[in-house]
Protein backbone atom coordinates (compact mmCIF):
# COMPACT_ATOMS: atom_id res chain seq x y z
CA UNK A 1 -29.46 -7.12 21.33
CA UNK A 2 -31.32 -10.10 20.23
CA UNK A 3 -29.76 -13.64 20.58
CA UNK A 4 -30.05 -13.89 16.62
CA UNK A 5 -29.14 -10.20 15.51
CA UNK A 6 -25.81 -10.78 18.07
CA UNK A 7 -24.84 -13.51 16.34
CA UNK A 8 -25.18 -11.85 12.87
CA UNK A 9 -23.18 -8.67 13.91
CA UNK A 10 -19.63 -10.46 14.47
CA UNK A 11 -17.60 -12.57 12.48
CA UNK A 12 -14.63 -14.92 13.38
CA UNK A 13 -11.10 -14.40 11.52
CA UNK A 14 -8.79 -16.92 11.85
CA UNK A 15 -4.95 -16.09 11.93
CA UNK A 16 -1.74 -17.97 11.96
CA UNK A 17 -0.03 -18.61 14.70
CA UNK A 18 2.25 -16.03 17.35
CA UNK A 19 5.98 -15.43 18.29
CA UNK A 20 5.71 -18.38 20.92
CA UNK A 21 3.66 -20.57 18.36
CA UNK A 22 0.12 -20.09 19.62
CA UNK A 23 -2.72 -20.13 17.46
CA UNK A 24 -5.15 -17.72 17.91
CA UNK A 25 -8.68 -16.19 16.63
CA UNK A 26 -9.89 -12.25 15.95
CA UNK A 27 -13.06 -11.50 16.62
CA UNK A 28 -14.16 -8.73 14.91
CA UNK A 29 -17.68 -6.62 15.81
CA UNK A 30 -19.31 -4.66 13.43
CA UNK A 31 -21.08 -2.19 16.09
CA UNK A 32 -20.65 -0.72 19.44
CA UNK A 33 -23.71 -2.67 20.65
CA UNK A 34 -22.11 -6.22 19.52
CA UNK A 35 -18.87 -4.97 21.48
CA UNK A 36 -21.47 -4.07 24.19
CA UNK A 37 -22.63 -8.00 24.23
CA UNK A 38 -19.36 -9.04 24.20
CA UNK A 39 -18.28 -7.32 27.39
CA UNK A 40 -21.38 -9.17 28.96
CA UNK A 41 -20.72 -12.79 27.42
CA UNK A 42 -17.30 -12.24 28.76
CA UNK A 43 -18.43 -11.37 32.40
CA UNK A 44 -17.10 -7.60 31.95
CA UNK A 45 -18.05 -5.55 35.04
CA UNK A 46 -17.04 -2.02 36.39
CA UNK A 47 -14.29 -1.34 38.00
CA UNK A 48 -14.50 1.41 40.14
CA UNK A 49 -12.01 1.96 41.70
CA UNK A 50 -9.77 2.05 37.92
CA UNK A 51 -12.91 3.48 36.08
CA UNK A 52 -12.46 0.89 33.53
CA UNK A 53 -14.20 -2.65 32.82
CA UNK A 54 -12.96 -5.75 34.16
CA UNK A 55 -13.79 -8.92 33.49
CA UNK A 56 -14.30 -12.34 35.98
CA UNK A 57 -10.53 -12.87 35.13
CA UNK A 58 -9.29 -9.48 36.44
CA UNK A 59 -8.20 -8.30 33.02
CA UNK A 60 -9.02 -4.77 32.15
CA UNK A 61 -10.89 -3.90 29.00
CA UNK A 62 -11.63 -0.12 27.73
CA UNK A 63 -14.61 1.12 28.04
CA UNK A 64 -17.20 1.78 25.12
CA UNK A 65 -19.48 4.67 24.44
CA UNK A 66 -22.75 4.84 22.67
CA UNK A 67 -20.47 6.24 19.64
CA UNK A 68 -17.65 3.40 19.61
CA UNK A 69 -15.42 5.90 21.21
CA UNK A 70 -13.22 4.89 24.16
CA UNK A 71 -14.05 6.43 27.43
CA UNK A 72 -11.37 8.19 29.15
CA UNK A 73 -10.37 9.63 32.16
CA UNK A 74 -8.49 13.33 32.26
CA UNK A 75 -5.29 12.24 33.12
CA UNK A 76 -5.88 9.90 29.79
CA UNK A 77 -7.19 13.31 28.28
CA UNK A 78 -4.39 15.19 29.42
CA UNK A 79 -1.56 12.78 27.84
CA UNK A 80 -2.93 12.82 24.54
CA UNK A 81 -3.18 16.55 25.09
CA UNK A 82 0.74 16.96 25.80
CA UNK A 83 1.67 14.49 23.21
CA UNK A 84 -0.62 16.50 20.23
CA UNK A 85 0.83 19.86 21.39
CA UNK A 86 4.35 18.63 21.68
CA UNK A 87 4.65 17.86 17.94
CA UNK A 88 6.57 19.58 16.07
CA UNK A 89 5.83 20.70 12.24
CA UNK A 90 6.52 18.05 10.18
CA UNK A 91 8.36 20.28 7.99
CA UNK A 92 10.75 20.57 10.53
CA UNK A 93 12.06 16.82 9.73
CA UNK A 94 14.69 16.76 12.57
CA UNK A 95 12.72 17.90 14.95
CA UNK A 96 10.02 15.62 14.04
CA UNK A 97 11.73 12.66 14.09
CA UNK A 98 13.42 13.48 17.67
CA UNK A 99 9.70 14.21 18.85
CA UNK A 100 8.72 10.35 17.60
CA UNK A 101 12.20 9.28 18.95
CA UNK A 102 11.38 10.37 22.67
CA UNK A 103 8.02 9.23 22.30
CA UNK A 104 9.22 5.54 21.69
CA UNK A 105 11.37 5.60 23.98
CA UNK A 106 8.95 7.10 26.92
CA UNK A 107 6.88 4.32 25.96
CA UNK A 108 3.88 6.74 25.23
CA UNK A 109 3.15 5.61 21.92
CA UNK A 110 2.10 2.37 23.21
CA UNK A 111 -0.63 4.66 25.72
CA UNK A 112 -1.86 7.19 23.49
CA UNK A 113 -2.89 4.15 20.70
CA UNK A 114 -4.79 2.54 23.60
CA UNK A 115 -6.36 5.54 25.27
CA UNK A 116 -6.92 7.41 21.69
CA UNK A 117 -10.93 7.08 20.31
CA UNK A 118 -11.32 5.29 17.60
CA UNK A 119 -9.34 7.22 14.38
CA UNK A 120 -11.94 6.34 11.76
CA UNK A 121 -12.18 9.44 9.63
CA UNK A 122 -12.16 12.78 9.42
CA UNK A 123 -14.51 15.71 8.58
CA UNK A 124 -12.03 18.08 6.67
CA UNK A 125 -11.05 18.05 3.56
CA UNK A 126 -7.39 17.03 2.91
CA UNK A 127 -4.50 19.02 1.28
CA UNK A 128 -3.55 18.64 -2.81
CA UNK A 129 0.49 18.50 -3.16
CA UNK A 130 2.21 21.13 -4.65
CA UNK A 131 5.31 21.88 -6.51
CA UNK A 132 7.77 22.95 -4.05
CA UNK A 133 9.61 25.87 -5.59
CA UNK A 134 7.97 25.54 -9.10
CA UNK A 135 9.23 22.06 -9.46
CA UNK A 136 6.62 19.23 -10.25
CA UNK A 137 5.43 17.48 -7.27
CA UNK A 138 6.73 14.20 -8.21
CA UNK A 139 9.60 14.73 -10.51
CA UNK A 140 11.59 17.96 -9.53
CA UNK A 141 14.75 18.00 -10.70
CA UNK A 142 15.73 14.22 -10.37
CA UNK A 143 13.83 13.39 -13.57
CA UNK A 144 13.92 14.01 -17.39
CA UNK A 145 11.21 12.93 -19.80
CA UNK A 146 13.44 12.37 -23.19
CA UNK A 147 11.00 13.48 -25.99
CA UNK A 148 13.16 11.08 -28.18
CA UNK A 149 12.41 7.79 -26.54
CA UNK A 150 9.94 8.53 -24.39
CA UNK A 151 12.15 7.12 -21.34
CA UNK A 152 11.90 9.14 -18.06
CA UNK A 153 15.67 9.56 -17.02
CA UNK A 154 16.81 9.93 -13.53
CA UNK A 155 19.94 12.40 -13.66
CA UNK A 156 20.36 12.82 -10.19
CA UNK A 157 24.24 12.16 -10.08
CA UNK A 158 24.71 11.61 -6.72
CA UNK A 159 22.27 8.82 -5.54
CA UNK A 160 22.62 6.99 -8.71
CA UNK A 161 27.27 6.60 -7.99
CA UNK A 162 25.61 5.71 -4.25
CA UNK A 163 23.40 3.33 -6.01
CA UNK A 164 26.10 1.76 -7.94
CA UNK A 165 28.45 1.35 -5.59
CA UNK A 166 25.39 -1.20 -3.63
CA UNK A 167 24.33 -2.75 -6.65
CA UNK A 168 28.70 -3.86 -7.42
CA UNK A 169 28.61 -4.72 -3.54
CA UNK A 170 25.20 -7.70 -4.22
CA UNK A 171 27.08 -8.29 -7.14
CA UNK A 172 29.80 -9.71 -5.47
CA UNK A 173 27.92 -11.44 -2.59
CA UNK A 174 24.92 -12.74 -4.54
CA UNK A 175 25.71 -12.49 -8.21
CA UNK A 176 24.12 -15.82 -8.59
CA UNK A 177 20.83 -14.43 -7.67
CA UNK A 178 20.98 -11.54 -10.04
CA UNK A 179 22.82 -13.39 -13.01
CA UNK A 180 19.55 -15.57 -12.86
CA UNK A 181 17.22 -12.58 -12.43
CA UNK A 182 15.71 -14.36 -8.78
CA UNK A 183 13.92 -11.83 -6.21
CA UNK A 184 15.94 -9.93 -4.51
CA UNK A 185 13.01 -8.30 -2.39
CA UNK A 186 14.57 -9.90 1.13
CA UNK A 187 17.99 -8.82 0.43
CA UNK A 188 19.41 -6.72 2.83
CA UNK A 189 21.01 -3.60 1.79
CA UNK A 190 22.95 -0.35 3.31
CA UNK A 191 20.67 2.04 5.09
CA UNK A 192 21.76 5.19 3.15
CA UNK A 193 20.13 4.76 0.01
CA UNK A 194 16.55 4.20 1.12
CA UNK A 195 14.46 6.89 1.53
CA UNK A 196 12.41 8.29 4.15
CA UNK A 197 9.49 6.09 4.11
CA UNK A 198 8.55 2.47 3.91
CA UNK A 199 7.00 0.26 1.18
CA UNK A 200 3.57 0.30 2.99
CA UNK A 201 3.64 4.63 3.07
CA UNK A 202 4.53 4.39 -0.34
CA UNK A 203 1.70 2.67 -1.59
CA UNK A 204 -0.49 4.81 0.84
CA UNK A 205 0.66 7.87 -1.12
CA UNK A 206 -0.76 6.18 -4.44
CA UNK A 207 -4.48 6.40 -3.01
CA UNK A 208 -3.83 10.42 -3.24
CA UNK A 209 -5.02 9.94 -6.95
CA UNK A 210 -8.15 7.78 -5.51
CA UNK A 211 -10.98 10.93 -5.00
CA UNK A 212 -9.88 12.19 -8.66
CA UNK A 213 -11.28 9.66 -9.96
CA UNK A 214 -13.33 7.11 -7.60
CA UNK A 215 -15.13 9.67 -5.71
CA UNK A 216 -16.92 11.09 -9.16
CA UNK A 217 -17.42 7.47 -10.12
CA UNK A 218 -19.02 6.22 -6.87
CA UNK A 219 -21.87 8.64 -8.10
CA UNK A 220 -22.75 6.98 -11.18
CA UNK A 221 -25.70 5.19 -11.06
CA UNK A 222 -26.89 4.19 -14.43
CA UNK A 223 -23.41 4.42 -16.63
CA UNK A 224 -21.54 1.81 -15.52
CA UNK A 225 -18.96 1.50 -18.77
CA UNK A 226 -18.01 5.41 -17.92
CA UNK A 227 -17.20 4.10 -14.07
CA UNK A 228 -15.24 1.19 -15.72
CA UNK A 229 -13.33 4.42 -17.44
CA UNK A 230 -12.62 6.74 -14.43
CA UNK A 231 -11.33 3.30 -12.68
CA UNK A 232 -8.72 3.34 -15.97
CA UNK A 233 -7.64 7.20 -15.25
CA UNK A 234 -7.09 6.77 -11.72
CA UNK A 235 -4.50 3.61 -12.09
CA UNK A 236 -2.90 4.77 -15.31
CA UNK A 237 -2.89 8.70 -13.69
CA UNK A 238 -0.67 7.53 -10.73
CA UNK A 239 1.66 5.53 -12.44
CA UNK A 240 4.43 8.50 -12.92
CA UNK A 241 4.30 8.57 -9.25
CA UNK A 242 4.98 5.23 -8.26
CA UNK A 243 9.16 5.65 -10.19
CA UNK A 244 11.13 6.72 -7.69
CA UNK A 245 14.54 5.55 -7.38
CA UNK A 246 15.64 5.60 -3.97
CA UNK A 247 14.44 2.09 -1.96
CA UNK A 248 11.72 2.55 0.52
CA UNK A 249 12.09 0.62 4.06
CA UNK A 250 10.61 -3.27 3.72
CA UNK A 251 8.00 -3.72 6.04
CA UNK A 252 8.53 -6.04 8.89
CA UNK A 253 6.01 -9.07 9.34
CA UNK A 254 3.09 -7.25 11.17
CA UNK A 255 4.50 -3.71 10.54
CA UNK A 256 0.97 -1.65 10.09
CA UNK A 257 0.18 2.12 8.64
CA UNK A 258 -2.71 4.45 9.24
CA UNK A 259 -3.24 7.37 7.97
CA UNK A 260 -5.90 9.68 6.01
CA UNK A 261 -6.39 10.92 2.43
CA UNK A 262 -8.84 13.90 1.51
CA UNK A 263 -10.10 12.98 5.15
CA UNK A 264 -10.69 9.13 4.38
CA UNK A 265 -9.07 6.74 6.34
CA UNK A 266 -6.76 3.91 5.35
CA UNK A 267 -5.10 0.75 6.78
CA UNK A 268 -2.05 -1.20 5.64
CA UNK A 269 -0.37 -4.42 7.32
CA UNK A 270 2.63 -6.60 6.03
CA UNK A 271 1.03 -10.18 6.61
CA UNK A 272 3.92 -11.98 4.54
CA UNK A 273 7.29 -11.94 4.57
CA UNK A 274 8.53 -14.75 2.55
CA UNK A 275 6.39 -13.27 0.05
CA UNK A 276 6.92 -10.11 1.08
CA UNK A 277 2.46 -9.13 0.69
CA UNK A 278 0.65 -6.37 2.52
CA UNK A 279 -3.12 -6.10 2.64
CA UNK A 280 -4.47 -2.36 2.93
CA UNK A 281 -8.22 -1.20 3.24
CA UNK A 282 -9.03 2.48 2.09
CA UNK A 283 -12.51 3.93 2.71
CA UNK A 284 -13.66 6.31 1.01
CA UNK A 285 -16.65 8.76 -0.14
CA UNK A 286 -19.22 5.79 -1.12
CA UNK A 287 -16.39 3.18 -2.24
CA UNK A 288 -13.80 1.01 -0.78
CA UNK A 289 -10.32 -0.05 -2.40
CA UNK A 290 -9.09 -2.96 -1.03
CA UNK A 291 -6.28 -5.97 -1.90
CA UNK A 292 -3.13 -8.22 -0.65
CA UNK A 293 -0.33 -7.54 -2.98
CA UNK A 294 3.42 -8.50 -3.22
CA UNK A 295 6.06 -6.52 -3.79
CA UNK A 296 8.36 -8.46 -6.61
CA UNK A 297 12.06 -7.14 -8.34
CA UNK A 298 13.94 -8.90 -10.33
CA UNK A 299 17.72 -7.82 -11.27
CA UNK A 300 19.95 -8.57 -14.02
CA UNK A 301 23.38 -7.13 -13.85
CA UNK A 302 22.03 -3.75 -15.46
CA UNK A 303 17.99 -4.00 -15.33
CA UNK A 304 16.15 -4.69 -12.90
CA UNK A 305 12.05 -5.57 -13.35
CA UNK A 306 9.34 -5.01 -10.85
CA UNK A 307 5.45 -4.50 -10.23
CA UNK A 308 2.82 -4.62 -7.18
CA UNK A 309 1.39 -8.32 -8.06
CA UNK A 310 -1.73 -8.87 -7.12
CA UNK A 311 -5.07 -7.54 -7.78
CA UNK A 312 -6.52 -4.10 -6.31
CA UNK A 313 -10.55 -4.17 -5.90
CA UNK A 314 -12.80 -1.34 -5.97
CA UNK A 315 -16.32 -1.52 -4.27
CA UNK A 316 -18.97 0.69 -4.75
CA UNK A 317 -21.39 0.76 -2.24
CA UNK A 318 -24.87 2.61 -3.86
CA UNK A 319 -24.17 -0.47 -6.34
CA UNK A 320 -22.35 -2.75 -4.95
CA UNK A 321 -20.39 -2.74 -8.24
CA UNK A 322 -16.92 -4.46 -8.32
CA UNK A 323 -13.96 -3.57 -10.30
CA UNK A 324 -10.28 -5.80 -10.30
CA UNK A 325 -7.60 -4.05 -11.24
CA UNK A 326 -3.87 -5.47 -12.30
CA UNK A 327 -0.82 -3.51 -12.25
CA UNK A 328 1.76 -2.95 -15.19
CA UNK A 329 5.69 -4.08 -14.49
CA UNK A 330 7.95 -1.38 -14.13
CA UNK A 331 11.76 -1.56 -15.48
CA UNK A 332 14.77 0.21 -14.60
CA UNK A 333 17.77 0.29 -16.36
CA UNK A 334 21.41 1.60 -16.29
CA UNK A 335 21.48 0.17 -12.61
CA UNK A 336 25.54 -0.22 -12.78
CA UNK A 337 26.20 1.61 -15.90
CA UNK A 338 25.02 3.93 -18.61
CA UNK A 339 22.13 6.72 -18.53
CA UNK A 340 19.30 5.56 -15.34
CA UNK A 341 16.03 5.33 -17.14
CA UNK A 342 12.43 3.61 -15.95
CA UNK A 343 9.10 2.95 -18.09
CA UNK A 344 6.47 0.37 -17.82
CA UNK A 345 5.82 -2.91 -19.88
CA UNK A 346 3.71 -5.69 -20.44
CA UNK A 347 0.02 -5.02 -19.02
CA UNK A 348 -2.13 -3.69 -16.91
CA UNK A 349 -5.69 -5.30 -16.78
CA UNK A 350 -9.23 -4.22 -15.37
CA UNK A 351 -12.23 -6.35 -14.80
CA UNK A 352 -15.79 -5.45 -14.00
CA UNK A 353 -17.57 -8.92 -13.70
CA UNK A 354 -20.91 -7.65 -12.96
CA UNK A 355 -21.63 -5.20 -16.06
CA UNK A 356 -19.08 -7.87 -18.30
CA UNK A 357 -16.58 -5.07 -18.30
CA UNK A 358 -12.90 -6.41 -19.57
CA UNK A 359 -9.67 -3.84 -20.39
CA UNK A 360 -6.46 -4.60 -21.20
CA UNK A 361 -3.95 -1.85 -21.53
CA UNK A 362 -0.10 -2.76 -22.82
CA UNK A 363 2.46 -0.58 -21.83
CA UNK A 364 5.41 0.08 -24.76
CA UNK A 365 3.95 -2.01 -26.96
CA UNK A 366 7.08 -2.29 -28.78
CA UNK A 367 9.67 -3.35 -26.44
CA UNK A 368 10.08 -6.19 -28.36
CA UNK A 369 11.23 -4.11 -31.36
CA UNK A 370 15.05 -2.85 -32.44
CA UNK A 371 14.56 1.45 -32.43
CA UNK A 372 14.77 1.64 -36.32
CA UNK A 373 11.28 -0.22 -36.17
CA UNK A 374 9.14 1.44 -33.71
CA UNK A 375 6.02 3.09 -34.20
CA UNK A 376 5.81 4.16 -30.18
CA UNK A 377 7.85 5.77 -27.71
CA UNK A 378 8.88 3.81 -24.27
CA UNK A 379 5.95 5.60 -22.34
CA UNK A 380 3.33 5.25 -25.06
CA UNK A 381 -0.04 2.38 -24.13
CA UNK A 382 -3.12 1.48 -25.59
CA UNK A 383 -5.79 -0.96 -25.16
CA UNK A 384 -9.26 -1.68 -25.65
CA UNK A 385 -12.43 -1.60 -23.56
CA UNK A 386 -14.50 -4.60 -24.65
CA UNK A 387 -17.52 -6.91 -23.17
CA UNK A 388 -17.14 -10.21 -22.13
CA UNK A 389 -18.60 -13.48 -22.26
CA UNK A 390 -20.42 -14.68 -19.31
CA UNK A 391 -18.47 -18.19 -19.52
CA UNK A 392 -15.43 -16.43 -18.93
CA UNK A 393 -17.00 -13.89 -16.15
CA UNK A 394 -17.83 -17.07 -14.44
CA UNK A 395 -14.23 -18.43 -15.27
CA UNK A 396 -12.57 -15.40 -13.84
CA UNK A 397 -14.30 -14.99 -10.72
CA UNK A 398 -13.45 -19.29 -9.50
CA UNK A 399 -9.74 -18.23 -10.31
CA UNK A 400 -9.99 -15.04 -8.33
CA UNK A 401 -11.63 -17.12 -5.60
CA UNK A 402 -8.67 -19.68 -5.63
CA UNK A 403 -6.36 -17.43 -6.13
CA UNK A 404 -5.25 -16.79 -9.33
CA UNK A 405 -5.18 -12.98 -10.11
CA UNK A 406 -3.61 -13.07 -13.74
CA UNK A 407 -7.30 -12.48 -15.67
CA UNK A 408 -6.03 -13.42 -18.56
CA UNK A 409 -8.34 -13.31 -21.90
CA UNK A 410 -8.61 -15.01 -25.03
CA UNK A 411 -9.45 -13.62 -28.48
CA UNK A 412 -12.78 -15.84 -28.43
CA UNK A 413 -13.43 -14.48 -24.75
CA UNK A 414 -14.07 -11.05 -26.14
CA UNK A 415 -17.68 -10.46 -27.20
CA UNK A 416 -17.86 -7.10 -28.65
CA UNK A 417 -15.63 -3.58 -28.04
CA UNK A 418 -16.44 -0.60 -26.75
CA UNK A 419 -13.91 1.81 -26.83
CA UNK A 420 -10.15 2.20 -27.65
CA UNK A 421 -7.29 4.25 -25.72
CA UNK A 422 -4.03 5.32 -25.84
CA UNK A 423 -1.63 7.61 -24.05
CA UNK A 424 1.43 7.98 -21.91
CA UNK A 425 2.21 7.64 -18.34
CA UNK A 426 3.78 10.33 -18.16
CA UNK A 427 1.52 12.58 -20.28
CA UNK A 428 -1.91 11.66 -20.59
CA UNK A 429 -4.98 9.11 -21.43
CA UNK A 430 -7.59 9.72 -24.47
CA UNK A 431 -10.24 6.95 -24.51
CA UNK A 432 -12.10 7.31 -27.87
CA UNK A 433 -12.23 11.09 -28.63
CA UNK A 434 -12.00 12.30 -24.75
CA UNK A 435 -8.85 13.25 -22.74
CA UNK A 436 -9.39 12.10 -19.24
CA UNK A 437 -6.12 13.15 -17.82
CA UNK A 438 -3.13 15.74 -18.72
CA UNK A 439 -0.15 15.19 -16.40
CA UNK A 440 0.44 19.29 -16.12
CA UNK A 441 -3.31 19.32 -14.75
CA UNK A 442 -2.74 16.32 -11.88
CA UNK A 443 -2.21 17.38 -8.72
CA UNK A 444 -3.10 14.40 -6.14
CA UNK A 445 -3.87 14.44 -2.56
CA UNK A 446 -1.17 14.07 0.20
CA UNK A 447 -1.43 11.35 2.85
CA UNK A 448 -1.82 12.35 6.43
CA UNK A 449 -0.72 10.27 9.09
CA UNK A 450 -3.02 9.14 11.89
CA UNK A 451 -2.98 11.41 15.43
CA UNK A 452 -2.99 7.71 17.08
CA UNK A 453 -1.51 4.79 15.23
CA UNK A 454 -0.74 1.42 16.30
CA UNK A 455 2.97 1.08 18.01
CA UNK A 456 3.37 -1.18 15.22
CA UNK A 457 2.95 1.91 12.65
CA UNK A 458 5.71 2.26 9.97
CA UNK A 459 6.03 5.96 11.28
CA UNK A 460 7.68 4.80 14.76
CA UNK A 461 10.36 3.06 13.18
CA UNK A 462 13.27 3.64 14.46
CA UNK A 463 15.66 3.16 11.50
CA UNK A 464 13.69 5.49 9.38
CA UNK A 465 13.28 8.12 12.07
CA UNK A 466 17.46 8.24 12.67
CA UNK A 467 17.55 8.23 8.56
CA UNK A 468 15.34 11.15 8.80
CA UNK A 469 17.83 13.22 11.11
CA UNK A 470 20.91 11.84 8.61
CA UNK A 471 22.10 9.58 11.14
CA UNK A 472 23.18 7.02 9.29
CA UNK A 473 25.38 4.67 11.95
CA UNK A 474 22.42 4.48 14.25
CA UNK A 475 19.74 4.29 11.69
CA UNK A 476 22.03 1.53 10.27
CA UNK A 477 22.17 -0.38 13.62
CA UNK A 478 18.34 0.04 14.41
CA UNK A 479 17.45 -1.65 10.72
CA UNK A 480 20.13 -4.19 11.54
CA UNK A 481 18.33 -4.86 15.07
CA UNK A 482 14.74 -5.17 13.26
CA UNK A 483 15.80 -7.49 10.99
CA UNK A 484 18.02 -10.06 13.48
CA UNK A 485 14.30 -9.89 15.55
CA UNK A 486 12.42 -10.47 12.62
CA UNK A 487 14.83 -13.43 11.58
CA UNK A 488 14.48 -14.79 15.23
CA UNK A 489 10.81 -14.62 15.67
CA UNK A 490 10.89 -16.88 11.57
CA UNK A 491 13.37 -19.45 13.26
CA UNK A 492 10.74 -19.47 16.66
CA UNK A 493 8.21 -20.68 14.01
CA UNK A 494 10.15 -23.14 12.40
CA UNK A 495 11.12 -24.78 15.82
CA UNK A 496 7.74 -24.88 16.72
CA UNK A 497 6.57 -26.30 13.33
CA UNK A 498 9.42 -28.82 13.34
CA UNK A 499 8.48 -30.06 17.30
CA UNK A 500 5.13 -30.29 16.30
CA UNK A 501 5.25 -32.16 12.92
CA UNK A 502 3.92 -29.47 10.86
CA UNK A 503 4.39 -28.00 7.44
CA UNK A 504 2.95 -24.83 6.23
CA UNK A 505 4.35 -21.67 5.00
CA UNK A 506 6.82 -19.57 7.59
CA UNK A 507 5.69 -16.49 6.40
């Protein structure tokens, strides 16, 4: 590799600072030849005698193949081989969270990651959910549509008297907080009414409605207002299955996921705590979805408010066509008494800057309204498709680029329309005279996890592994023992920050 073409093929990404307080860079490569170059800038030789690079510091460093794979010895071989076949089914829950339990503790995890080849896609073709016992995938039978106000109603008894019980409990500790409807994100609650996953997994599970939509679109060559419309079905198609009432697990800072849909791979890592944002890369057929977005709820004594903030970006690569796209709020109410009911308000918003693409959809459009005067029920949107002016494209992208991720439009910012649609999120979508999706006909596509994660994967934790086997004291105590470390390592920071005069944001 050229002196020139080496110096093209990596780039330099600055992070914040470590545990201890040390600053530190990533380099990342783009190819196994630049990774190649950097063994030899850093004096990387063989080591014979450990079959595994070394460099003039005596510091080990895995070795590369032509491919990007790792090399590997058979005793490496034979680990991963034991560790694969020792897995349970992960239908079996208990036994699969004992499996990943063990694991942990045998300190394998942290091997396998490091001796694993590179997990960067794979060749089959995923799995579609279905509806276990008859029941739909996402609803089964802790959810009621009301065909009189459109509400989706969560009747499962049980979990919601649980649910109570926490939400008197903050009530009495921080009813400041949620008299003034502040976030109440970093609040630590009672293990047993989370479920079985965390807040990064969650959102992983989302990109199941991605090739339904996205992979068709990345096709389209010459039509980019009906790409601008498949990028509408897939976020409004996957809004019925972002409702569910139990609490997933808040990612710790650095907490990461990998895992696969319909083969494609995908990455997820809480950078922020105070926010509490995770950035997530998914790559799939001939398109990337990418963003950093916060997780934000906001209680009142009976309703609580919420959305992913943040923008979402779609890349197509045969065009190198860009798409933002801006999630609705969510609101949930009958949180300490009355019937439990979620929908979606205010707007969602899409933005194709390059073909002057602009959609704003508003979600119950009357909310504002007393019943007697409504023309819509609670799930009901609509919006318009129009063009843009190229004052405001330019306007947009400077706030994007400093960080402003509202895209808001004026009437005068609107140069022409283009279509109209309506619908309901828990129904279906009609742009013009064309139904793009019908609930009954959605079926999206599971998420796999990776064979080889990082040890920092949300699937080793150990609080949501014990909640898996219903062990509720210990997976109590391990969430307790994540969060005291995670409040440690923020007070390290401070320290460090307050010994060396600086300000900044602890994260």
């Amino acid at each position: 590799m050229d002196e020139e073409a080496y110096e093209n093929a990596y780039r330099i990404e600055e992070l914040s600072e470590d545990a201890d307080g040390r600053y530190y860079s990533m380099i990342v490569c783009e190819s196994p030849a630049t990774i190649s170059a950097f063994q030899k800038r850093l004096g990387v030789e063989m080591d014979n005698q450990h079959r595994k690079p070394k460099n003039n510091r005596g510091d080990y460093f895995p070795e590369i193949d032509e491919h990007g794979n790792l090399k590997q010895s058979e005793g490496e071989i034979d680990l991963q081989k034991a560790l694969i076949e020792g897995r349970p089914s992960d239908d079996d829950l208990e036994a699969y969270a004992q499996w990943k339990i063990d694991v942990i503790k045998s300190g394998n995890h942290i091997l396998f990651a490091l001796q694993s080849p590179i997990d960067s896609g794979r060749s089959s073709v995923g799995q579609k959910l279905k509806d276990p016992g008859g029941l739909h995938y996402a609803f089964g039978n802790d959810y009621v549509r009301d065909e009189k106000d459109g509400k989706l109603y969560y009747v499962n008894e049980r979990e919601v008297r649980k649910q109570r019980g926490v939400v008197t409990w903050m009530m009495k500790k921080i009813g400041a907080n949620l008299l003034s409807g502040k976030s109440i994100m970093n609040i630590s609650l009672p293990v047993d009414i989370f479920e079985r996953r965390s807040i990064l997994v969650r959102n992983a599970s989302l990109l199941g409605f991605a090739p339904l939509w996205i992979d068709r679109a990345a096709q389209i060559l010459g039509d980019p207002l009906e790409q601008f419309r498949l990028a509408i079905s897939y976020l409004t198609s996957k809004l019925h299955y972002g409702v569910e009432q139990k609490k997933p697990f808040n990612p710790i800072w650095g907490e990461t996921f990998q895992g696969f849909v319909n083969g494609c791979p995908c990455y997820y890592e809480q950078v922020s705590h105070h926010p509490p944002i995770f950035s997530f890369q998914f790559y799939g057929h001939d398109y990337t979805i990418d963003g950093s977005l916060e997780m934000e709820a906001r209680a009142t004594p009976n309703t609580m408010k919420g959305a992913i903030m943040g923008l979402e970006r779609i890349t197509f690569k045969k065009t190198g066509n860009v798409i933002y796209m801006r999630n609705p709020f969510a609101v949930v109410e009958g949180l300490t008494y009355g019937k439990r009911s979620v929908h979606y308000v205010k707007k969602a918003v899409f933005f194709d800057p390059q073909n002057r693409l602009y959609c704003r959809i508003l979600f119950d459009p009357d909310q504002s309204f007393f019943s007697f005067n409504r023309r819509f029920l609670h799930d009901h949107f609509e919006g318009e498709i129009c063009r843009v002016s190229e004052a405001f494209v330019n306007a947009k992208l400077k706030e994007i680029k400093e960080g402003n991720k509202k895209l808001k439009a004026k009437p005068e910012d609107l140069t022409e329309v283009l279509g109209r649609l309506s619908g309901s999120f828990l129904d279906h979508l009609k742009i013009d005279e064309k139904v793009y999706w019908k609930i009954k006909e959605l079926r999206p596509y599971a998420i796999e996890e990776a064979s080889a994660p990082l040890p920092s994967d949300s699937t080793f934790r150990e609080d949501m592994l014990y909640l898996l086997q219903d062990n509720i004291p210990m997976a109590q105590k391990k969430k307790e023992e994540m969060e005291e470390l995670q409040r440690l390592y923020r007070r390290l920071r401070a320290e460090y920050r307050k010994r060396n005069g600086e300000g900044g944001n602890e994260h």
